[in-house]
C-alpha atoms as a PDB file:
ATOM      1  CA  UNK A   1       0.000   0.000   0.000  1.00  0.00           C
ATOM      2  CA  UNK A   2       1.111   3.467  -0.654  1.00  0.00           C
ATOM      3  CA  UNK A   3       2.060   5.749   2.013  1.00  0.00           C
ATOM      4  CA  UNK A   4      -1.047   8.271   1.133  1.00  0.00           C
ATOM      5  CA  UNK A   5      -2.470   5.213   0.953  1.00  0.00           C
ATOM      6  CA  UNK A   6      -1.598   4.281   4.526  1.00  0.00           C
ATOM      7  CA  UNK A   7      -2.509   7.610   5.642  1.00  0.00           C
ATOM      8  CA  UNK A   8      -6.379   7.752   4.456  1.00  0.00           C
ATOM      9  CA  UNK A   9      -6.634   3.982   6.023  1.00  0.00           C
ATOM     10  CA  UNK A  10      -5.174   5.146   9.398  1.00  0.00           C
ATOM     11  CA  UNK A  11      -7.844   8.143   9.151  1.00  0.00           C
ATOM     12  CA  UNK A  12     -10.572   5.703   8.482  1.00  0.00           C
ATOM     13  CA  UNK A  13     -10.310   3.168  10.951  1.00  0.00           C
ATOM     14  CA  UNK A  14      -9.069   5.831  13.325  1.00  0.00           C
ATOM     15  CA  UNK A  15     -11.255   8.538  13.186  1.00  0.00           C
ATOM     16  CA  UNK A  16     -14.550   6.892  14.793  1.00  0.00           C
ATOM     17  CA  UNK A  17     -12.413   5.992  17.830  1.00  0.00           C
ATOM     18  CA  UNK A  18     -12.280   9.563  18.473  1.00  0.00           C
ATOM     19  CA  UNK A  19     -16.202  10.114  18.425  1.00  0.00           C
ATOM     20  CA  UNK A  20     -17.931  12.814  16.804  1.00  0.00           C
ATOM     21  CA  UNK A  21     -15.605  15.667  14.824  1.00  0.00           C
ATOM     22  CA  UNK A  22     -17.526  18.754  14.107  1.00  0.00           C
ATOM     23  CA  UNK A  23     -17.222  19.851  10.888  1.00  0.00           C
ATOM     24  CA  UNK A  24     -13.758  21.815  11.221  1.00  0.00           C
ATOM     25  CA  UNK A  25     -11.930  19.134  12.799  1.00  0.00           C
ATOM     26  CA  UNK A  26     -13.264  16.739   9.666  1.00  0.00           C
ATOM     27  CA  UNK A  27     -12.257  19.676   7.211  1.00  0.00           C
ATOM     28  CA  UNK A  28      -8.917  19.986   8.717  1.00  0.00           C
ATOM     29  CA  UNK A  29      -8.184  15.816   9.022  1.00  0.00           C
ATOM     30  CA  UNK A  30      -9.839  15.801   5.550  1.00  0.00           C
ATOM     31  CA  UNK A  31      -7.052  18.881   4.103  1.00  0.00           C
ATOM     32  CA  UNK A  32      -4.535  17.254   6.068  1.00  0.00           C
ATOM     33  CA  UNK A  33      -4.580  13.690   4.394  1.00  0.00           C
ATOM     34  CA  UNK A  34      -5.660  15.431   0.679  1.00  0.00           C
ATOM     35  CA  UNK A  35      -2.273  17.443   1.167  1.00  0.00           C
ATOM     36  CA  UNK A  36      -0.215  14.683   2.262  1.00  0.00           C
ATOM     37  CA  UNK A  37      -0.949  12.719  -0.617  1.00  0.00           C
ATOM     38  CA  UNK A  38      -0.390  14.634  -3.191  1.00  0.00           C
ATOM     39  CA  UNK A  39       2.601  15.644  -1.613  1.00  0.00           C
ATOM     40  CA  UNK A  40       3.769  12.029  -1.804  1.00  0.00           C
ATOM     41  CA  UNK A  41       2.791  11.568  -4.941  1.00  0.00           C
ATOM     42  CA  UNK A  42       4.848  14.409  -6.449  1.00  0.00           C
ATOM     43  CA  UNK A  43       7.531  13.326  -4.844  1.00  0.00           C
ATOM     44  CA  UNK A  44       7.206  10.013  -5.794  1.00  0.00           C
ATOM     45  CA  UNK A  45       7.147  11.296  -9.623  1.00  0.00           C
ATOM     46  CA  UNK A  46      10.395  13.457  -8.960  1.00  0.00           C
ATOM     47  CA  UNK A  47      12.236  10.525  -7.586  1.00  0.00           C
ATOM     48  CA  UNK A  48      11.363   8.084 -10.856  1.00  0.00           C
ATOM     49  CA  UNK A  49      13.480  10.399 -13.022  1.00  0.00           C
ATOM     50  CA  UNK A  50      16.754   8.448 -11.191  1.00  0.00           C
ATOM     51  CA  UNK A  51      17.952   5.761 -13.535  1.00  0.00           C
ATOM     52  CA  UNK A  52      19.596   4.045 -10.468  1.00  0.00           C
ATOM     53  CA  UNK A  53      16.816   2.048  -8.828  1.00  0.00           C
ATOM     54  CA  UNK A  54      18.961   1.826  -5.538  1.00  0.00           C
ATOM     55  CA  UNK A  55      19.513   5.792  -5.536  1.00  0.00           C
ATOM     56  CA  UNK A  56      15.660   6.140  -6.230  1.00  0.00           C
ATOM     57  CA  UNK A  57      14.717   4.269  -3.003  1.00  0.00           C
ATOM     58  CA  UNK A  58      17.299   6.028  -1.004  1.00  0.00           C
ATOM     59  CA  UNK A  59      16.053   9.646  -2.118  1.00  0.00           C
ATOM     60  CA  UNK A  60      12.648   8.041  -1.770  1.00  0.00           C
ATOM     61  CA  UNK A  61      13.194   6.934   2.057  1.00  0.00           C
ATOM     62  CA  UNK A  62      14.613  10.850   2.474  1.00  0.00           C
ATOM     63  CA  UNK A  63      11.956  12.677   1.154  1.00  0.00           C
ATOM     64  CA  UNK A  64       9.393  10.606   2.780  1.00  0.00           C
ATOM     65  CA  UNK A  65      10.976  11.618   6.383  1.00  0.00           C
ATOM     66  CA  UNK A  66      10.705  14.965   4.964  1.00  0.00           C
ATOM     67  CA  UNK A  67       7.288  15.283   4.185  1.00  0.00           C
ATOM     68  CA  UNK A  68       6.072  13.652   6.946  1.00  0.00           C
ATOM     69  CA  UNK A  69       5.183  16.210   9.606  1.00  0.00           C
ATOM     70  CA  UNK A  70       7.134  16.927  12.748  1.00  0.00           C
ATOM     71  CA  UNK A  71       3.592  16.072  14.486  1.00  0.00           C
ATOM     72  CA  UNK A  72       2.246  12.444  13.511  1.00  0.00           C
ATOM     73  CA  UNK A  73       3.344  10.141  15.304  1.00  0.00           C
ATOM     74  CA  UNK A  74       1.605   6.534  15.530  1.00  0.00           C
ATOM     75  CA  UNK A  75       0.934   5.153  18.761  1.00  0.00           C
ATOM     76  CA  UNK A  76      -0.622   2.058  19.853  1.00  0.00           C
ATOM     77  CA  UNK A  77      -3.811   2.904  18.676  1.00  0.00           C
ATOM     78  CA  UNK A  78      -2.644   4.723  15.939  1.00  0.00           C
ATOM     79  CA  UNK A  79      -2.999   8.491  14.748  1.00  0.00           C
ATOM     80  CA  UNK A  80      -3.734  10.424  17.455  1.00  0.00           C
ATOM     81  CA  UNK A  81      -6.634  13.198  17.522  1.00  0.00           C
ATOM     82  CA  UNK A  82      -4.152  15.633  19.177  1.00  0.00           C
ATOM     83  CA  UNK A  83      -1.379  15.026  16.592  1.00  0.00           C
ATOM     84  CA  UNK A  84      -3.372  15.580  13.417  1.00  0.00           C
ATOM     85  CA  UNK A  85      -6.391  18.071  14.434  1.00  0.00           C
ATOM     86  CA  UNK A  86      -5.164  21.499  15.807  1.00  0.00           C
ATOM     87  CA  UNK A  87      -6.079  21.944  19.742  1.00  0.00           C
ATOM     88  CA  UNK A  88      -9.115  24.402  20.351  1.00  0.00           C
ATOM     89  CA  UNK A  89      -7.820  28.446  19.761  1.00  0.00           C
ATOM     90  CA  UNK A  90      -7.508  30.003  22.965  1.00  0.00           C
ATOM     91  CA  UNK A  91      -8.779  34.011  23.015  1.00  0.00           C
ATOM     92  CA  UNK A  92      -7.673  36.110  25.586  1.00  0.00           C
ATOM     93  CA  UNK A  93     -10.476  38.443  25.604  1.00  0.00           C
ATOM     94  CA  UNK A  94     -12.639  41.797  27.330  1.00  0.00           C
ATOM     95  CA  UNK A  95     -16.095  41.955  26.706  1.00  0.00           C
ATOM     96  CA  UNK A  96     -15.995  45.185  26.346  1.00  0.00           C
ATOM     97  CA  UNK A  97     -12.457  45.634  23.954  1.00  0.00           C
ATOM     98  CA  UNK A  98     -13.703  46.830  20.662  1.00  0.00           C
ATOM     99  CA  UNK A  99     -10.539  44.724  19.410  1.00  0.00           C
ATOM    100  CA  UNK A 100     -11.630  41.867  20.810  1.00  0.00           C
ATOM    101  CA  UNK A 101     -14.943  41.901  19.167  1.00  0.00           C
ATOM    102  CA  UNK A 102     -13.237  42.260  16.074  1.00  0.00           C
ATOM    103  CA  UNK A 103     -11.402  38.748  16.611  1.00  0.00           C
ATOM    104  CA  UNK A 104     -14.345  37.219  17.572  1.00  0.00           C
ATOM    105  CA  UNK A 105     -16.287  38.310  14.630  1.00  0.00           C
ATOM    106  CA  UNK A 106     -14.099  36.828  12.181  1.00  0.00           C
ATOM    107  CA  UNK A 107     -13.972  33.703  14.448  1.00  0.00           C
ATOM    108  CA  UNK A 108     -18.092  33.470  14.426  1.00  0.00           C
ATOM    109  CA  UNK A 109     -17.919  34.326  10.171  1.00  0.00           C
ATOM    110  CA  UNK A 110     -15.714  31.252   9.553  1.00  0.00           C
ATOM    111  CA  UNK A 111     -17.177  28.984  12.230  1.00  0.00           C
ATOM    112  CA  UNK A 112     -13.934  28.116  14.188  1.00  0.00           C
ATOM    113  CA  UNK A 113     -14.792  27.221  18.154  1.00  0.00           C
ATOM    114  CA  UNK A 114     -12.485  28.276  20.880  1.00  0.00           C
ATOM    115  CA  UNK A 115     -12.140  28.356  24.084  1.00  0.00           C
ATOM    116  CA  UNK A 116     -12.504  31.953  25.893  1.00  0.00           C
ATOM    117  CA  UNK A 117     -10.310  33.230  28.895  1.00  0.00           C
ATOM    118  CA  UNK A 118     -11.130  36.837  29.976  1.00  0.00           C
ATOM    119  CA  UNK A 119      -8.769  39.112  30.673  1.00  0.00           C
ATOM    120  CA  UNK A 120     -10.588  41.931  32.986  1.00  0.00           C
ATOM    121  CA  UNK A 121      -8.580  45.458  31.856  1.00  0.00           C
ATOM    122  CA  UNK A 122     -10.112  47.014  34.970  1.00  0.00           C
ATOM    123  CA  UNK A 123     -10.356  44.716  38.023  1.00  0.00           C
ATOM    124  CA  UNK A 124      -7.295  44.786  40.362  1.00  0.00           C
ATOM    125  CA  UNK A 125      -5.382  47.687  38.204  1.00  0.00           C
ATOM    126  CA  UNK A 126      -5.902  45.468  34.940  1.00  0.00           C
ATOM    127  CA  UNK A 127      -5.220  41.415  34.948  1.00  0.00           C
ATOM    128  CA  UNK A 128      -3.462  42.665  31.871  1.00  0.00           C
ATOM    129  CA  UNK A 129      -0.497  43.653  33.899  1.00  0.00           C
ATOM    130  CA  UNK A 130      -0.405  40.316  35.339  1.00  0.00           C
ATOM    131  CA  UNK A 131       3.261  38.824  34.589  1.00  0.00           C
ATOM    132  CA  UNK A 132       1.784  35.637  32.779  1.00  0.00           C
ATOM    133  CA  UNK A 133      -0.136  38.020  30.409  1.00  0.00           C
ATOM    134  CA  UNK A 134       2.959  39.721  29.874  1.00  0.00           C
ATOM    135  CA  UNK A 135       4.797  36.966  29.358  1.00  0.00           C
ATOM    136  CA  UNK A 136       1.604  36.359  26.596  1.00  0.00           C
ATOM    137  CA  UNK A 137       2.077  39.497  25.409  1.00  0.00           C
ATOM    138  CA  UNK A 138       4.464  41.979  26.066  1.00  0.00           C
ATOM    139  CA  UNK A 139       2.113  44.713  24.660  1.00  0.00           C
ATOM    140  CA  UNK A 140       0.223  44.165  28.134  1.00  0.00           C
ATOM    141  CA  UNK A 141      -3.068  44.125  25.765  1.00  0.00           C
ATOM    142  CA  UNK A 142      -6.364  42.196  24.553  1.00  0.00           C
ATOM    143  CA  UNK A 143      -6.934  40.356  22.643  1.00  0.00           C
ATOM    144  CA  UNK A 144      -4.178  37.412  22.106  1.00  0.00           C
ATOM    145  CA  UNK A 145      -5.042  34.560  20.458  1.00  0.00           C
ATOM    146  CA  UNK A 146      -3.051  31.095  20.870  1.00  0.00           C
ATOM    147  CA  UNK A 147      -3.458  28.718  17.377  1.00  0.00           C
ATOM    148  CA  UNK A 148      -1.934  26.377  15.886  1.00  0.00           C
ATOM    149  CA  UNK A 149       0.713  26.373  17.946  1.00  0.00           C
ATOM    150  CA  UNK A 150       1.967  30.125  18.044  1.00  0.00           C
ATOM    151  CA  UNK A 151       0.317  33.231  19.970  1.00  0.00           C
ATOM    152  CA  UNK A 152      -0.272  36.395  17.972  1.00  0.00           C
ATOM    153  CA  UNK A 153      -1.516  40.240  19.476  1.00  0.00           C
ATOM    154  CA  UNK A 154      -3.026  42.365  17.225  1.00  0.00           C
ATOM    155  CA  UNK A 155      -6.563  41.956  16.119  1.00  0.00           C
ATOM    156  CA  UNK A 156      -6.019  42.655  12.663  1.00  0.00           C
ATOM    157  CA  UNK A 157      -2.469  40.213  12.549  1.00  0.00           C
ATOM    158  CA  UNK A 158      -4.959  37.951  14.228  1.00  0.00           C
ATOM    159  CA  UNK A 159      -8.126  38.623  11.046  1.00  0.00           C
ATOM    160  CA  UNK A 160      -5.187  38.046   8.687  1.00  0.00           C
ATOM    161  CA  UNK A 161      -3.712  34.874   9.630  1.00  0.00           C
ATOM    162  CA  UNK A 162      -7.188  33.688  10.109  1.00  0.00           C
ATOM    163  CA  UNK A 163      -7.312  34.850   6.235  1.00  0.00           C
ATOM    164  CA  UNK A 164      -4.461  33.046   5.418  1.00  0.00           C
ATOM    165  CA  UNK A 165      -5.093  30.041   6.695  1.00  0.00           C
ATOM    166  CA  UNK A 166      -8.927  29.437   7.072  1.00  0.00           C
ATOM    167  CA  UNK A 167      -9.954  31.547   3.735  1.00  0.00           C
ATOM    168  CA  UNK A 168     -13.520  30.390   3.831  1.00  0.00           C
ATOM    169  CA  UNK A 169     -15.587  32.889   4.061  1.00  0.00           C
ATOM    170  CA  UNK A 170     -13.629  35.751   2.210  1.00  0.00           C
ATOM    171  CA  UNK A 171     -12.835  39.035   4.514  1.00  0.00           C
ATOM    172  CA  UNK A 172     -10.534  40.460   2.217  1.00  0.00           C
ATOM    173  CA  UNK A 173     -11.796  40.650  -1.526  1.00  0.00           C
ATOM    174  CA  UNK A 174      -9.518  39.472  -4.528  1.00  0.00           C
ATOM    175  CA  UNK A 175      -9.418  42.678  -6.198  1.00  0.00           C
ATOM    176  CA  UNK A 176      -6.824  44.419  -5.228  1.00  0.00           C
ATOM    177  CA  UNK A 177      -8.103  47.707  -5.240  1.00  0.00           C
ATOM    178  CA  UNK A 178     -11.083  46.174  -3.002  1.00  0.00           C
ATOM    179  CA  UNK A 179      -8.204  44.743  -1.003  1.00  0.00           C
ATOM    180  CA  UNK A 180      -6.756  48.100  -0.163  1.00  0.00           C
ATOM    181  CA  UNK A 181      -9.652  50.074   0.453  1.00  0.00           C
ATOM    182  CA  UNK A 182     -10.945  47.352   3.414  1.00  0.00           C
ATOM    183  CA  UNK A 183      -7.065  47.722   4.960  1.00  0.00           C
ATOM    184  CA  UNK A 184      -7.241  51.505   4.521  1.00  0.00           C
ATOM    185  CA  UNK A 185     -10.634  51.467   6.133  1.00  0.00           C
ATOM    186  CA  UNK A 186      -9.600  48.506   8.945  1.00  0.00           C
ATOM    187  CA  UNK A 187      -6.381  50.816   9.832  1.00  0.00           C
ATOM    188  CA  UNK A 188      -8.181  54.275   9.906  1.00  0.00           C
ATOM    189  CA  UNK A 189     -10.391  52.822  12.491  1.00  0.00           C
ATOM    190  CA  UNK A 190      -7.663  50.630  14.528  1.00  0.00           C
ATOM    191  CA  UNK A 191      -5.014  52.543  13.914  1.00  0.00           C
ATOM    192  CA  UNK A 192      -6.752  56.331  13.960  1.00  0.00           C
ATOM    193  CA  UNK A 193      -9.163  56.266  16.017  1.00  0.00           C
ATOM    194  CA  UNK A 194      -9.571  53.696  18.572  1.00  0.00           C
ATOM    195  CA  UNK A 195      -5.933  53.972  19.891  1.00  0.00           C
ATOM    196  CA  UNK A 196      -7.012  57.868  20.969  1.00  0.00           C
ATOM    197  CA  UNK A 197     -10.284  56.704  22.723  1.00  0.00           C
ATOM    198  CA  UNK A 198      -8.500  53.211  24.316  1.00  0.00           C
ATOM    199  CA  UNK A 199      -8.971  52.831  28.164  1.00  0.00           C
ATOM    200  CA  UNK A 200      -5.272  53.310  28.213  1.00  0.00           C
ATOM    201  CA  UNK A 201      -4.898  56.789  26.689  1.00  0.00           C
ATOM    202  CA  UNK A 202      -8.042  58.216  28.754  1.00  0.00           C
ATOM    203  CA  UNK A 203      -5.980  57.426  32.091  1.00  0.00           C
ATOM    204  CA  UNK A 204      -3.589  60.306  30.770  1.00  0.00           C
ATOM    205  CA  UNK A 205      -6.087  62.673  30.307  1.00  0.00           C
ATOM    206  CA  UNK A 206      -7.421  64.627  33.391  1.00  0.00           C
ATOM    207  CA  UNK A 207     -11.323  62.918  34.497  1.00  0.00           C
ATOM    208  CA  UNK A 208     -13.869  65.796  33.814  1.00  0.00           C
ATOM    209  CA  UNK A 209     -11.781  66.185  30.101  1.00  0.00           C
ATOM    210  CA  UNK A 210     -11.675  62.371  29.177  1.00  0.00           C
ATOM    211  CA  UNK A 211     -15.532  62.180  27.846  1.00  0.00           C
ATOM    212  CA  UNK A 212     -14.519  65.407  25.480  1.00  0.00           C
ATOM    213  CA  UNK A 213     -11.441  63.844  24.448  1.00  0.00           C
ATOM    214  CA  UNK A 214     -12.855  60.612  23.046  1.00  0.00           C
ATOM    215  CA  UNK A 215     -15.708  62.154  21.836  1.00  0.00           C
ATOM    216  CA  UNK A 216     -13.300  64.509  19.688  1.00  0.00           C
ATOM    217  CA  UNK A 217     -11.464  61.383  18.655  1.00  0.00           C
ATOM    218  CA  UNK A 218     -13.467  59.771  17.399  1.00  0.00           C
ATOM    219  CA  UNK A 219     -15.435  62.544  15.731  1.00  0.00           C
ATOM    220  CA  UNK A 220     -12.294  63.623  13.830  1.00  0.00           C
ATOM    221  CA  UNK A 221     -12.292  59.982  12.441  1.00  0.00           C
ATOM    222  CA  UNK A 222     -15.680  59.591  11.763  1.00  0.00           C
ATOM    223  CA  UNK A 223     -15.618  62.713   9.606  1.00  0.00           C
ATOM    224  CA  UNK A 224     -12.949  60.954   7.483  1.00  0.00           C
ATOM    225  CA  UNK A 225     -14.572  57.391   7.292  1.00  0.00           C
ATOM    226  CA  UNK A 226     -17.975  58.622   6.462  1.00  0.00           C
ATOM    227  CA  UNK A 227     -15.921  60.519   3.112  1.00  0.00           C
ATOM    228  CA  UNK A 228     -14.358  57.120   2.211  1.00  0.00           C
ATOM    229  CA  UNK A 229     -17.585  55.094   2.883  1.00  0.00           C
ATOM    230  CA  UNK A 230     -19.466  57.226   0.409  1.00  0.00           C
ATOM    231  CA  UNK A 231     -17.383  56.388  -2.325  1.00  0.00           C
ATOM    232  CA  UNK A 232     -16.477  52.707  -1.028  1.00  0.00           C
ATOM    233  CA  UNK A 233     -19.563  51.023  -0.088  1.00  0.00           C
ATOM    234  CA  UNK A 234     -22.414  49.003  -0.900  1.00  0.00           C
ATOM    235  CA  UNK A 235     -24.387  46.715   1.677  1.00  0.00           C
ATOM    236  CA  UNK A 236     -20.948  47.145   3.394  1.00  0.00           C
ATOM    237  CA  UNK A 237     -17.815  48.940   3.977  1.00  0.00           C
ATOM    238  CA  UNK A 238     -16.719  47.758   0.410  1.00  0.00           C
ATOM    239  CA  UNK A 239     -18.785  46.463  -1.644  1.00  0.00           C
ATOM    240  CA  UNK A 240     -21.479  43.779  -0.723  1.00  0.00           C
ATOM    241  CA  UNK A 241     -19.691  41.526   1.383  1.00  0.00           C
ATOM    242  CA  UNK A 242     -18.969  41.316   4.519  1.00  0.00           C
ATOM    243  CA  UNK A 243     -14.609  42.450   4.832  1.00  0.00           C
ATOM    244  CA  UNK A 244     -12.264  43.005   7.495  1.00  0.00           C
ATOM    245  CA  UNK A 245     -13.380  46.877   7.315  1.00  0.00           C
ATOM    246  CA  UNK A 246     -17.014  46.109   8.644  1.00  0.00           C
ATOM    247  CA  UNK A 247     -15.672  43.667  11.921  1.00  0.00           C
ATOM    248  CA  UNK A 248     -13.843  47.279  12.642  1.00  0.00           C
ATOM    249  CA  UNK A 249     -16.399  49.376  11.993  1.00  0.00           C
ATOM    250  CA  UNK A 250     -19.527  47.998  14.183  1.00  0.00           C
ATOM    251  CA  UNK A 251     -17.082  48.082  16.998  1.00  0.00           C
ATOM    252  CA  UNK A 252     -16.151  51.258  16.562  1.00  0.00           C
ATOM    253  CA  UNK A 253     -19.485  53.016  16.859  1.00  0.00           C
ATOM    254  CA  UNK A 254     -20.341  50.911  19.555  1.00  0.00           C
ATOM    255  CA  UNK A 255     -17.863  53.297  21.104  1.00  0.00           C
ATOM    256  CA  UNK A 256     -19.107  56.129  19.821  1.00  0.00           C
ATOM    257  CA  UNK A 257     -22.640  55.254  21.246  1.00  0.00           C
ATOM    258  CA  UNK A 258     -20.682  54.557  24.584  1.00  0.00           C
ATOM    259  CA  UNK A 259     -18.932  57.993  24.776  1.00  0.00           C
ATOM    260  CA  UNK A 260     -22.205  59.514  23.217  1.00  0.00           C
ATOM    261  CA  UNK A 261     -20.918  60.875  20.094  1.00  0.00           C
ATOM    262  CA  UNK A 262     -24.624  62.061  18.076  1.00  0.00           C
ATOM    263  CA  UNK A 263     -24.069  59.729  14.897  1.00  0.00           C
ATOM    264  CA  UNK A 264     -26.666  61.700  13.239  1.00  0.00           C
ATOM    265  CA  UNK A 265     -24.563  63.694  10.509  1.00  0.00           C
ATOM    266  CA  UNK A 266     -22.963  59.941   9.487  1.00  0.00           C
ATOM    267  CA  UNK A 267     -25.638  58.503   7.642  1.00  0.00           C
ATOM    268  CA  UNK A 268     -23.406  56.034   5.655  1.00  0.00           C
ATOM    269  CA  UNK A 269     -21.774  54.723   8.841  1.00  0.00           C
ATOM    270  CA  UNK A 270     -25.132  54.383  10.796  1.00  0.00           C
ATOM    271  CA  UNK A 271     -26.886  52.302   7.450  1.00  0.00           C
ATOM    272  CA  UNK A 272     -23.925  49.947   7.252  1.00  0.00           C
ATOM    273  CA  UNK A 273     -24.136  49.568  11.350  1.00  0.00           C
ATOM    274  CA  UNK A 274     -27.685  48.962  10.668  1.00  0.00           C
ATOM    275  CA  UNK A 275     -27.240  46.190   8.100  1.00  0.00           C
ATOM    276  CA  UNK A 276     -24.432  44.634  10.213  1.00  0.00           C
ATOM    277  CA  UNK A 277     -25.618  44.085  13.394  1.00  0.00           C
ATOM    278  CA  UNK A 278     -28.368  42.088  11.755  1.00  0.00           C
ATOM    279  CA  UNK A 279     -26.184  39.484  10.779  1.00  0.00           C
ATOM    280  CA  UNK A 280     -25.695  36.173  13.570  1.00  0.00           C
ATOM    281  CA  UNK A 281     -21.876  36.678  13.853  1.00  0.00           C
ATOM    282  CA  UNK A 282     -21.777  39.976  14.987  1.00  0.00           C
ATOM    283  CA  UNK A 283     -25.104  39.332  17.540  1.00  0.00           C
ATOM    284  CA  UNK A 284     -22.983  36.555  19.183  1.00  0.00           C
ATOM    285  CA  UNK A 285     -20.347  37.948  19.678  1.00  0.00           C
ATOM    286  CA  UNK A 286     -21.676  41.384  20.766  1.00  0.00           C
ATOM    287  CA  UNK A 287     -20.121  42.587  24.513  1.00  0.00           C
ATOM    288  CA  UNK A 288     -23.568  41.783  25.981  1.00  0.00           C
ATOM    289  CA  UNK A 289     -23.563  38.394  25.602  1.00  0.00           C
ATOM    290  CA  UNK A 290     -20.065  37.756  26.641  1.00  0.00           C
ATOM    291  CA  UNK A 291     -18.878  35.003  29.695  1.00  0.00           C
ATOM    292  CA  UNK A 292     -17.447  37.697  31.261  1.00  0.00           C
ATOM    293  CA  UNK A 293     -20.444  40.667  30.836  1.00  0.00           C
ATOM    294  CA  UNK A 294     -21.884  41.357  33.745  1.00  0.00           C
ATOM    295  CA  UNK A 295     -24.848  40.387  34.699  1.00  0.00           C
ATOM    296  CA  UNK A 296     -26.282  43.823  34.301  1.00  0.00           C
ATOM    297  CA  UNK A 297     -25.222  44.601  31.040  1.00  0.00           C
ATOM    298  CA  UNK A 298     -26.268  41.462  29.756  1.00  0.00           C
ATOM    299  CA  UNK A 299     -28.751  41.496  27.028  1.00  0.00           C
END
């Protein structure tokens, strides 16, 4: 039998041991074994072009050890769940982080489960500052999110490796052009205007001035976003499908609404907020309905 062979036997006989895989764990045991064989079977084709049968089964043996990944090993009942299916993502998450909601939108669009842990930014001085968080991330901030093996900060690092790796749905169009405006959009908001409303840059500000502050903020951005949405959307922030741009922007005027910014002279960013908070993935994952909400904020 044939080592991709092998493989989609160990899967079958294997796999019902393990009980019921929801539908991304079968996807990613499905992708694995697909990739894996055709893997083999390329290099299998490469290694035929030897004329020495004895070097063809030596550079055979080689780039089987090769492809084989670091991961699988067989045990004594065979492929393990743990070696071939990625553990659960782990978010580190605040109900009420605007860049956490972002993550867990894009989580909720592409139907990956994980596994929670709050991070409370105001309780005891900020569990932030903790020195395991730090040693998460340095950055001292939400949200963090451990996959496949690696932690990344950074909710829109986070949205793009997602991307990369789990492209199903689309949040960033194949036009380029498209592509650009949704990162011009996502950065306005996460890079020019949340940042100057963020828990963290209101502690600098004297109390009775920080409401003013934030509400200027985020004014000054909204005055520039509701320009670029006029000429950018359509259902959504680009276009008529749901992009990176729109997990910023419902976020975003949920802070404005917080800090009471009147939304009235932003009719394209209200209609799109409209539209979007329709949708399942951004109801679930909304800050009221968080495990760490409390109980009177809850909706």
């Amino acid at each position: 039998m044939t080592e991709s062979g092998k493989v989609r036997k160990a899967l079958a006989d294997w796999l019902p041991l393990w009980g019921p895989l929801g539908p991304q764990e079968l996807k990613r045991a499905q992708f694995w074994s697909q990739g894996t064989s055709r893997a083999s079977q390329r290099a299998r084709s490469l290694d035929l072009s030897c004329p020495d049968a004895g070097l063809r089964e030596e550079a055979w043996q080689d780039r089987k050890k090769r492809l084989t990944p670091p991961k699988l090993e067989p045990t004594q009942h065979g492929l393990t769940r743990a070696f071939i299916l990625s553990p659960q993502p782990i978010l580190y998450s605040y109900f009420r982080s605007s860049c956490s909601w972002r993550v867990r939108i894009a989580l909720a669009l592409k139907g990956i489960d994980y596994e929670t842990v709050p991070i409370n930014l105001i309780k005891d001085g900020g569990q932030q500052f903790s020195k395991d968080f730090q040693a998460l991330n340095p950055m001292k901030q939400v949200p963090a999110l451990k996959i496949d093996g690696i932690t990344i900060h950074q909710s829109l690092a986070i949205i793009e490796y997602l991307e990369e790796t789990r492209p199903t749905p689309r949040l960033l169009p194949q036009d380029p052009k498209k592509r650009a405006s949704v990162r011009m959009i996502s950065d306005l908001i996460a890079g020019g205007i949340q940042p100057l409303q963020n828990l963290s840059v209101l502690k600098q500000v004297e109390e009775k001035f920080q409401l003013t502050w934030a509400q200027n903020a985020i004014i000054s951005g909204f005055n520039a976003l509701e320009q670029i949405l006029q000429s950018t959307a359509g259902t959504y922030c680009v276009g008529d499908e749901v992009t990176m741009a729109d997990l910023c922007l419902v976020p975003q005027v949920a802070n404005a609404e917080r800090f009471k910014v009147d939304c009235t002279p932003y009719p394209t960013i209200s209609s799109i907020n409209k539209r979007l908070l329709v949708l399942e993935a951004f109801q679930v994952t909304h800050p009221c309905r968080q495990p760490d909400t409390p109980t009177e904020l809850r909706a």
